[in-house]
PDB file of N, CA and C in Angstrom:
ATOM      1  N   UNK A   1     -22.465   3.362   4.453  1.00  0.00           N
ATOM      2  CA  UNK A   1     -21.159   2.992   4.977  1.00  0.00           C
ATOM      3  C   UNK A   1     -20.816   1.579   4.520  1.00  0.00           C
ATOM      4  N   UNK A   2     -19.683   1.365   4.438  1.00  0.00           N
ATOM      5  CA  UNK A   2     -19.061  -0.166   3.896  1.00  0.00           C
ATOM      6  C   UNK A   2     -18.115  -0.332   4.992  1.00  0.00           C
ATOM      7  N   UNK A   3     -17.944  -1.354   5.425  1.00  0.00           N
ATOM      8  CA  UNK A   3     -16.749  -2.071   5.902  1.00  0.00           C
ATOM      9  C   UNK A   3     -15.729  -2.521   5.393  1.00  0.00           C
ATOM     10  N   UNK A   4     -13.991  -2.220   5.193  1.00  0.00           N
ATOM     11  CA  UNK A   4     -13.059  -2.672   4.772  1.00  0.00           C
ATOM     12  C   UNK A   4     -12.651  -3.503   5.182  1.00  0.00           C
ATOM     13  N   UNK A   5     -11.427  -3.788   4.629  1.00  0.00           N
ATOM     14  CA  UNK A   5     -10.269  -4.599   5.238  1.00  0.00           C
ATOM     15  C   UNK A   5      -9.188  -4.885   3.980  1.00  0.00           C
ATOM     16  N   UNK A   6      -8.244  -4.611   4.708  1.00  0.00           N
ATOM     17  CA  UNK A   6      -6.955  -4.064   3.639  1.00  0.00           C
ATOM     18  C   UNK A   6      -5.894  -4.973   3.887  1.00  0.00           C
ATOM     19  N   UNK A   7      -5.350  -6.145   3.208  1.00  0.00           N
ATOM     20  CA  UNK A   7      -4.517  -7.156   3.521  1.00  0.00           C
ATOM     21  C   UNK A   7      -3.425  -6.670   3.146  1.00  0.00           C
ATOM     22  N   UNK A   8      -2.368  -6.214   4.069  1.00  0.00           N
ATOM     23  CA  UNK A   8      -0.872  -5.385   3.716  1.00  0.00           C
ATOM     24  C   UNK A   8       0.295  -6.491   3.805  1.00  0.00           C
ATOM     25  N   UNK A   9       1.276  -6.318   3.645  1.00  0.00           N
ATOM     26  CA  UNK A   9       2.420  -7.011   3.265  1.00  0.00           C
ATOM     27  C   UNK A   9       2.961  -7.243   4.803  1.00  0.00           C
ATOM     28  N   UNK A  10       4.053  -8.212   5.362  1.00  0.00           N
ATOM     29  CA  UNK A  10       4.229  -8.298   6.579  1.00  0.00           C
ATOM     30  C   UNK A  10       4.494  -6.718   7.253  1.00  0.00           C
ATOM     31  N   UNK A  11       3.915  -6.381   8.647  1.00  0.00           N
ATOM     32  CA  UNK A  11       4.421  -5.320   9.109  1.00  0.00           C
ATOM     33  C   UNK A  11       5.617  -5.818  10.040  1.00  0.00           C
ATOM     34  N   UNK A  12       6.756  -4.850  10.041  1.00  0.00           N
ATOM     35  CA  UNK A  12       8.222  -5.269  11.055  1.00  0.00           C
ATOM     36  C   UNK A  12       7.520  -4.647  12.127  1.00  0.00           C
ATOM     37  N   UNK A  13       7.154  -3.913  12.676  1.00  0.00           N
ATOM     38  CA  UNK A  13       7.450  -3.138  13.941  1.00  0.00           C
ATOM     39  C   UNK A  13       5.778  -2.078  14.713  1.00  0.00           C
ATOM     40  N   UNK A  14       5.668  -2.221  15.581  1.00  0.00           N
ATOM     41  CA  UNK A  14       4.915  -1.322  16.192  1.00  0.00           C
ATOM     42  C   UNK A  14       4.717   0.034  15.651  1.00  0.00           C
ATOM     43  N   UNK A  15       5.855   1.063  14.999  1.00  0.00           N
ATOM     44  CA  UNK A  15       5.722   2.219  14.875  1.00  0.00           C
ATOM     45  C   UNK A  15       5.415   2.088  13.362  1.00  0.00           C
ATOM     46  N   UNK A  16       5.152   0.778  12.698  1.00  0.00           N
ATOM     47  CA  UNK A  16       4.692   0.705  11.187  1.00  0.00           C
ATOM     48  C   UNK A  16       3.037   1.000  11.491  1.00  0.00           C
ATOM     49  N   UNK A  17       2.346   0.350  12.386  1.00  0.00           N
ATOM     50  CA  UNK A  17       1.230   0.164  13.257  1.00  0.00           C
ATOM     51  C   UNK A  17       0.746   1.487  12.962  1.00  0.00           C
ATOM     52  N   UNK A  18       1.781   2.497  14.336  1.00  0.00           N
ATOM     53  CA  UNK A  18       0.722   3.683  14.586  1.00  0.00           C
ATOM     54  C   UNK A  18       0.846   4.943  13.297  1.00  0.00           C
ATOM     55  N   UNK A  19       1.945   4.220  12.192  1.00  0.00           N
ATOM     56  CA  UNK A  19       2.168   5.430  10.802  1.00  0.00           C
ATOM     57  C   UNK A  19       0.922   4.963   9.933  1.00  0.00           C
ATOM     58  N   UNK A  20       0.540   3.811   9.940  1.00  0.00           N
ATOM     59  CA  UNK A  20      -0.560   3.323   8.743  1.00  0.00           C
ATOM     60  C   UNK A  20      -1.352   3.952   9.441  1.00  0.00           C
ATOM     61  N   UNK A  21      -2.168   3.653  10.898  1.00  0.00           N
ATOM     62  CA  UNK A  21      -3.313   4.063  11.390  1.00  0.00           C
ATOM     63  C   UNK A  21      -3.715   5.636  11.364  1.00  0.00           C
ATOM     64  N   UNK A  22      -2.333   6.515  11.071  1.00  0.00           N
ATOM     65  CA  UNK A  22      -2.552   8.034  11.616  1.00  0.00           C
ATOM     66  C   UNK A  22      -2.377   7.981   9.804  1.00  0.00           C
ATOM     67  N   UNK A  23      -2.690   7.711   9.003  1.00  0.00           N
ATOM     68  CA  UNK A  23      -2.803   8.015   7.774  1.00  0.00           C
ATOM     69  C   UNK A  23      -3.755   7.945   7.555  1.00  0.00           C
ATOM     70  N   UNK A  24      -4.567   6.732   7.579  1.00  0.00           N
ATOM     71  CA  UNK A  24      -6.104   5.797   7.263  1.00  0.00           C
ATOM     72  C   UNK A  24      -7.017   6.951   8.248  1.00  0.00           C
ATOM     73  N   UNK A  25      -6.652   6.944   9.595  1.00  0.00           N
ATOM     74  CA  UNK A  25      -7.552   7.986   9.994  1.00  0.00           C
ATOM     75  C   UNK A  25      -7.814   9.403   9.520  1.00  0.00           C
ATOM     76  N   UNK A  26      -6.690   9.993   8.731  1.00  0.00           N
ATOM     77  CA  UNK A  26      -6.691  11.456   8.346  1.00  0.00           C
ATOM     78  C   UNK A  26      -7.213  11.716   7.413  1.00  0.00           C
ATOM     79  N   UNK A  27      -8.177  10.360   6.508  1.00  0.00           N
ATOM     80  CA  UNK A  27      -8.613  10.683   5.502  1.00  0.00           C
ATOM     81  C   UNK A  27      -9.751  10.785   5.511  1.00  0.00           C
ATOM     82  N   UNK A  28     -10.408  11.603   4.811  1.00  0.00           N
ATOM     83  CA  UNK A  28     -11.773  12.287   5.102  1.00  0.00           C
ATOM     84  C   UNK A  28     -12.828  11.544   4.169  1.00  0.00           C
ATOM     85  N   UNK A  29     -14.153  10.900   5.132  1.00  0.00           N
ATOM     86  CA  UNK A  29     -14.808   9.909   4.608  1.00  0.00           C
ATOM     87  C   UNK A  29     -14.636   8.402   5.349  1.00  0.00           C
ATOM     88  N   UNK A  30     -13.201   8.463   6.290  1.00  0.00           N
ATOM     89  CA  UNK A  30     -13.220   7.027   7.008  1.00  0.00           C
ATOM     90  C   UNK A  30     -13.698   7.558   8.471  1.00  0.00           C
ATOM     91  N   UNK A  31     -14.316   6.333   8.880  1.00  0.00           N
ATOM     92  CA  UNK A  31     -14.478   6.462  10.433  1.00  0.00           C
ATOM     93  C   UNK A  31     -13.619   6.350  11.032  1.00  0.00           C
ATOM     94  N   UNK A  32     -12.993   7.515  11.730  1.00  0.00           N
ATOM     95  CA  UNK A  32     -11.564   7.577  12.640  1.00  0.00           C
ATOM     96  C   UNK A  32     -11.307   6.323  13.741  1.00  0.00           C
ATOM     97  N   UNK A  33     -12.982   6.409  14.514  1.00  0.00           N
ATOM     98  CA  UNK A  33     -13.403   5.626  15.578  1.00  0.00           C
ATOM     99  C   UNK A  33     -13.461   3.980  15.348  1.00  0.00           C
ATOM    100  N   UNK A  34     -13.522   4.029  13.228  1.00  0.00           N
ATOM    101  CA  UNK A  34     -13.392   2.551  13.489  1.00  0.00           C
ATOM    102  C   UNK A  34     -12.053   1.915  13.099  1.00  0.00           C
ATOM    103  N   UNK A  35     -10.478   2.626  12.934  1.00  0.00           N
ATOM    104  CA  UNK A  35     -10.119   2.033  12.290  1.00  0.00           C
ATOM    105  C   UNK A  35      -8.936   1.568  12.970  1.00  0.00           C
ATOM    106  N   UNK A  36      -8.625   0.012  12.612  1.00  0.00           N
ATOM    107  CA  UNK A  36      -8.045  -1.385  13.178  1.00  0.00           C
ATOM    108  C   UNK A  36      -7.053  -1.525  12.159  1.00  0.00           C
ATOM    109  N   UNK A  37      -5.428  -1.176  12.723  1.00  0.00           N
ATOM    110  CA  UNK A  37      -4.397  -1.898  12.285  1.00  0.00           C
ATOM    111  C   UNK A  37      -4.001  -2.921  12.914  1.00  0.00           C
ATOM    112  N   UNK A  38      -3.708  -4.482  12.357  1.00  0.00           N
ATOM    113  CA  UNK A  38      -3.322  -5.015  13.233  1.00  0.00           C
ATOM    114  C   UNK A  38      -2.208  -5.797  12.924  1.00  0.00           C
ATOM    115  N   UNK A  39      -0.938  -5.506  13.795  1.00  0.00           N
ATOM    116  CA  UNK A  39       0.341  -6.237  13.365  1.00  0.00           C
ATOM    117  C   UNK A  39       0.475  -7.872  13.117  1.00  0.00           C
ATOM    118  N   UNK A  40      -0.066  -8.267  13.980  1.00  0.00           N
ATOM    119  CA  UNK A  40       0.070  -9.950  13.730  1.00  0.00           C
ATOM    120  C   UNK A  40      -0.486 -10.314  12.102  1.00  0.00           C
ATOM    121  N   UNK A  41      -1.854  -9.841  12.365  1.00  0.00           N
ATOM    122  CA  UNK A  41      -2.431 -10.524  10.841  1.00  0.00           C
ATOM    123  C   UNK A  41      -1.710  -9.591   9.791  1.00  0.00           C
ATOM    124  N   UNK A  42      -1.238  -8.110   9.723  1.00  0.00           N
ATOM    125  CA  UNK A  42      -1.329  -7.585   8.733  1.00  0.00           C
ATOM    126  C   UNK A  42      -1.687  -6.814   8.129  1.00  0.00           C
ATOM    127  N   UNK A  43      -3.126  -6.701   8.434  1.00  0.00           N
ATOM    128  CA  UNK A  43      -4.719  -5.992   8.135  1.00  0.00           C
ATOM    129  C   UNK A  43      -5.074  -4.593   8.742  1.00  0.00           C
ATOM    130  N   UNK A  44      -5.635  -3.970   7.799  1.00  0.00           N
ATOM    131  CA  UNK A  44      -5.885  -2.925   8.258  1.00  0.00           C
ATOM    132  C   UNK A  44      -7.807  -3.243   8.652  1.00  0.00           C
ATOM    133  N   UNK A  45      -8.257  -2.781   8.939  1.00  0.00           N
ATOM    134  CA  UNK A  45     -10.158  -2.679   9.205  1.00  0.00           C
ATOM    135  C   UNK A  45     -11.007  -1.503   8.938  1.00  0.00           C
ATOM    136  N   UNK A  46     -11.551  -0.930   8.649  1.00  0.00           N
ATOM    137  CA  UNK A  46     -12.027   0.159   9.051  1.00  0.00           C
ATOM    138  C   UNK A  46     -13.283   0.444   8.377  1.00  0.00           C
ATOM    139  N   UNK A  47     -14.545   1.441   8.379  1.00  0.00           N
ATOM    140  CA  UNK A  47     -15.376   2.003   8.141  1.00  0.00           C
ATOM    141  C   UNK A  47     -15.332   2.925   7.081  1.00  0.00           C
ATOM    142  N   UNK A  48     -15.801   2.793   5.983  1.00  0.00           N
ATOM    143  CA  UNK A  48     -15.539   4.543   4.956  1.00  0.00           C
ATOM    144  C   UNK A  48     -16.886   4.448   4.519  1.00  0.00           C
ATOM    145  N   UNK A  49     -17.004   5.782   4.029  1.00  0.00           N
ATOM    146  CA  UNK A  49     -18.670   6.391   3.262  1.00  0.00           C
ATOM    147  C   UNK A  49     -17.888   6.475   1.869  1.00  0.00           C
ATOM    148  N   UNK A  50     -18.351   5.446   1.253  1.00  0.00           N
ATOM    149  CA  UNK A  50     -18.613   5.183  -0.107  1.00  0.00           C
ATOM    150  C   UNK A  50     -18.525   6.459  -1.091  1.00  0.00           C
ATOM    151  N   UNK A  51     -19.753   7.127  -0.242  1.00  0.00           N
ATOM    152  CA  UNK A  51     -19.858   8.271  -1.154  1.00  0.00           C
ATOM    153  C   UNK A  51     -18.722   9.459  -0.951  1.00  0.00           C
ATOM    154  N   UNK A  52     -18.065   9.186  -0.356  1.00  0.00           N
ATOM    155  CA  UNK A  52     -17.129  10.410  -0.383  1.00  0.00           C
ATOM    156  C   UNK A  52     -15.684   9.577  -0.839  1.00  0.00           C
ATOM    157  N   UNK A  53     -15.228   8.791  -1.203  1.00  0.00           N
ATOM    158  CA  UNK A  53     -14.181   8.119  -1.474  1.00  0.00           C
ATOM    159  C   UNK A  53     -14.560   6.363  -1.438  1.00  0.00           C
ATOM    160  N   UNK A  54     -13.264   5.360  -2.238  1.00  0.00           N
ATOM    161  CA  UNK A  54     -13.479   4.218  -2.836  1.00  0.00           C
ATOM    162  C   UNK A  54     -12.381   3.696  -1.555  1.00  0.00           C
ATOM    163  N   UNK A  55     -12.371   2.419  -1.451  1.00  0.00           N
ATOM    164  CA  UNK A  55     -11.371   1.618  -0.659  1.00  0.00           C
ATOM    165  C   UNK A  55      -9.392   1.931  -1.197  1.00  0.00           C
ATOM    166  N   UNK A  56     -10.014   2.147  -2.707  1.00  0.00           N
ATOM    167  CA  UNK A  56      -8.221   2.362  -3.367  1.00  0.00           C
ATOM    168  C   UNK A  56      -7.904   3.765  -3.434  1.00  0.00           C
ATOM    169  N   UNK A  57      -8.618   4.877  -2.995  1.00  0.00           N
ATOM    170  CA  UNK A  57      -8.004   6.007  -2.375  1.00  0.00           C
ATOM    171  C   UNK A  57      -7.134   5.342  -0.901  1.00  0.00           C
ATOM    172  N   UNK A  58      -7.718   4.792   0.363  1.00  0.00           N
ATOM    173  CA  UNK A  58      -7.191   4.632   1.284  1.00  0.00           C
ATOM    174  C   UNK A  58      -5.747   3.497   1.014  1.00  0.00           C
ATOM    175  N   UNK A  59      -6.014   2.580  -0.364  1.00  0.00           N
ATOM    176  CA  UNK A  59      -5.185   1.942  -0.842  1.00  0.00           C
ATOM    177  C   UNK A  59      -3.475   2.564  -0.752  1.00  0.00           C
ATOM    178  N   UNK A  60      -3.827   3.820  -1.799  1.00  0.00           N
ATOM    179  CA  UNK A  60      -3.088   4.826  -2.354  1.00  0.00           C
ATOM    180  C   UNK A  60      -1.908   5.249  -1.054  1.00  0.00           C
ATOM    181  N   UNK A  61      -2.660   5.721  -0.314  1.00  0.00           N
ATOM    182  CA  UNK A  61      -2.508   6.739   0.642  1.00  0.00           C
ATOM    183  C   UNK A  61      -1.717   5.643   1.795  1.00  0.00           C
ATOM    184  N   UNK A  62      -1.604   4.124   1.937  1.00  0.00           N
ATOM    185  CA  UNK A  62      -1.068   3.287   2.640  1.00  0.00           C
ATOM    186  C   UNK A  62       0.625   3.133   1.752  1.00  0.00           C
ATOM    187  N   UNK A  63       0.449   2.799   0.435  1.00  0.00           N
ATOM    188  CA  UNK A  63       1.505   2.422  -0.556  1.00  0.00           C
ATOM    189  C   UNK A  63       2.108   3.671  -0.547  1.00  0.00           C
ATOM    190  N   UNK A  64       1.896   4.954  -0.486  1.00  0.00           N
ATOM    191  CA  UNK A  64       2.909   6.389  -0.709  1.00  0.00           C
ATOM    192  C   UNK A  64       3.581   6.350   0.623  1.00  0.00           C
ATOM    193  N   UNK A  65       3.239   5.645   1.641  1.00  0.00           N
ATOM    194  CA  UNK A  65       3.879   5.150   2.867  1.00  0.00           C
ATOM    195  C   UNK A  65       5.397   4.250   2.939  1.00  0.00           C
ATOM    196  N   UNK A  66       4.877   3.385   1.673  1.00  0.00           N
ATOM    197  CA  UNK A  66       6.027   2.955   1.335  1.00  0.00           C
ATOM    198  C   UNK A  66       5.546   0.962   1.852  1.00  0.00           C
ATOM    199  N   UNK A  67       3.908   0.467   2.074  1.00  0.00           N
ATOM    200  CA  UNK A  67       3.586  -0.678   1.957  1.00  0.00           C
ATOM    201  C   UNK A  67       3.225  -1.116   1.047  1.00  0.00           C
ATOM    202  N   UNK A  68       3.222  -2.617   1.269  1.00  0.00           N
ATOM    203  CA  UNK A  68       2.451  -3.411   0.107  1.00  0.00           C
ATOM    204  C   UNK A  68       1.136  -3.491   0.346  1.00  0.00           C
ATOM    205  N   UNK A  69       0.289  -3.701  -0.245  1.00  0.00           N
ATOM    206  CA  UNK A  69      -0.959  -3.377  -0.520  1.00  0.00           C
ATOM    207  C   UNK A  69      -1.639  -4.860  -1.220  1.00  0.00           C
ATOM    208  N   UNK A  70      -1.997  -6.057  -0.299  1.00  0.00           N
ATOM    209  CA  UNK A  70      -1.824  -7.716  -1.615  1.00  0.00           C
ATOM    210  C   UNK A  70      -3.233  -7.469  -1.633  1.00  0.00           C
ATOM    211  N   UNK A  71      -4.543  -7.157  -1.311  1.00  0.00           N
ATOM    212  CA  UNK A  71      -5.431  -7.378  -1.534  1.00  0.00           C
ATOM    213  C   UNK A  71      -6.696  -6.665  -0.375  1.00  0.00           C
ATOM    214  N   UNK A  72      -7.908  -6.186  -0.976  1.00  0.00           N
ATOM    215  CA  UNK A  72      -9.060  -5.231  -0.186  1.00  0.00           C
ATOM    216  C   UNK A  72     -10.571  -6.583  -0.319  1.00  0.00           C
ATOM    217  N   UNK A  73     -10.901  -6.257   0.727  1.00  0.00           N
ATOM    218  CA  UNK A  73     -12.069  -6.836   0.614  1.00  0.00           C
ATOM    219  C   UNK A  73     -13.269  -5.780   1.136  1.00  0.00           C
ATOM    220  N   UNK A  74     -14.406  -5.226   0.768  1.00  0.00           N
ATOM    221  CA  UNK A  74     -15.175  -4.786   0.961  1.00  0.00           C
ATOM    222  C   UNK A  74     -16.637  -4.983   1.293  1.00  0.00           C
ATOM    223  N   UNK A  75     -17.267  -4.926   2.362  1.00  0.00           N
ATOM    224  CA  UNK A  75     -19.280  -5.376   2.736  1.00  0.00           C
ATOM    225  C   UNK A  75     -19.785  -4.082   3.401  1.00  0.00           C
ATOM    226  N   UNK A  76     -21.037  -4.351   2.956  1.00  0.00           N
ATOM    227  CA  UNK A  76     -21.840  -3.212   2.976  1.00  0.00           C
ATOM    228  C   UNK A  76     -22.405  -3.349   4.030  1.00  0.00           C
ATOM    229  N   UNK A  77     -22.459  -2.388   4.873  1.00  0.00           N
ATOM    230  CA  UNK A  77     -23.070  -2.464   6.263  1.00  0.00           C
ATOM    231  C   UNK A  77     -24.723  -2.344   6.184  1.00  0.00           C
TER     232      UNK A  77
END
């Protein structure tokens, strides 16, 4: 498992919140249980297995949303 964190472009609104989070969770390979949108900073958080997908699949799948996407940082648990 690796730990993310996904630095997104300003979010406007609460319901930007729960559309990123119900995306990031639906993808198969992230930990549902770990994953942290958070409006103030920006950031997304979350848990994925490496081996079943890369940080820029969940990248992908945020930007077809219609966000910016400025930068991922990744550590290995």
């Amino acid at each position: 498992m690796q730990k993310a964190t996904i630095q997104l472009g300003p979010l406007t609104c609460p319901s930007c919140v729960r559309k990123i989070e119900g995306a990031v969770k639906s993808i198969d390979g992230v930990d549902k249980e770990s994953v942290n949108v958070m409006f103030n900073s920006s950031k997304v958080k979350f848990d994925l297995n490496e081996e079943k997908l890369a940080v820029i699949d969940v990248e992908r799948a945020i930007r077809s949303l219609g966000y910016d996407v400025i930068k991922s940082q990744v550590k290995a648990i």
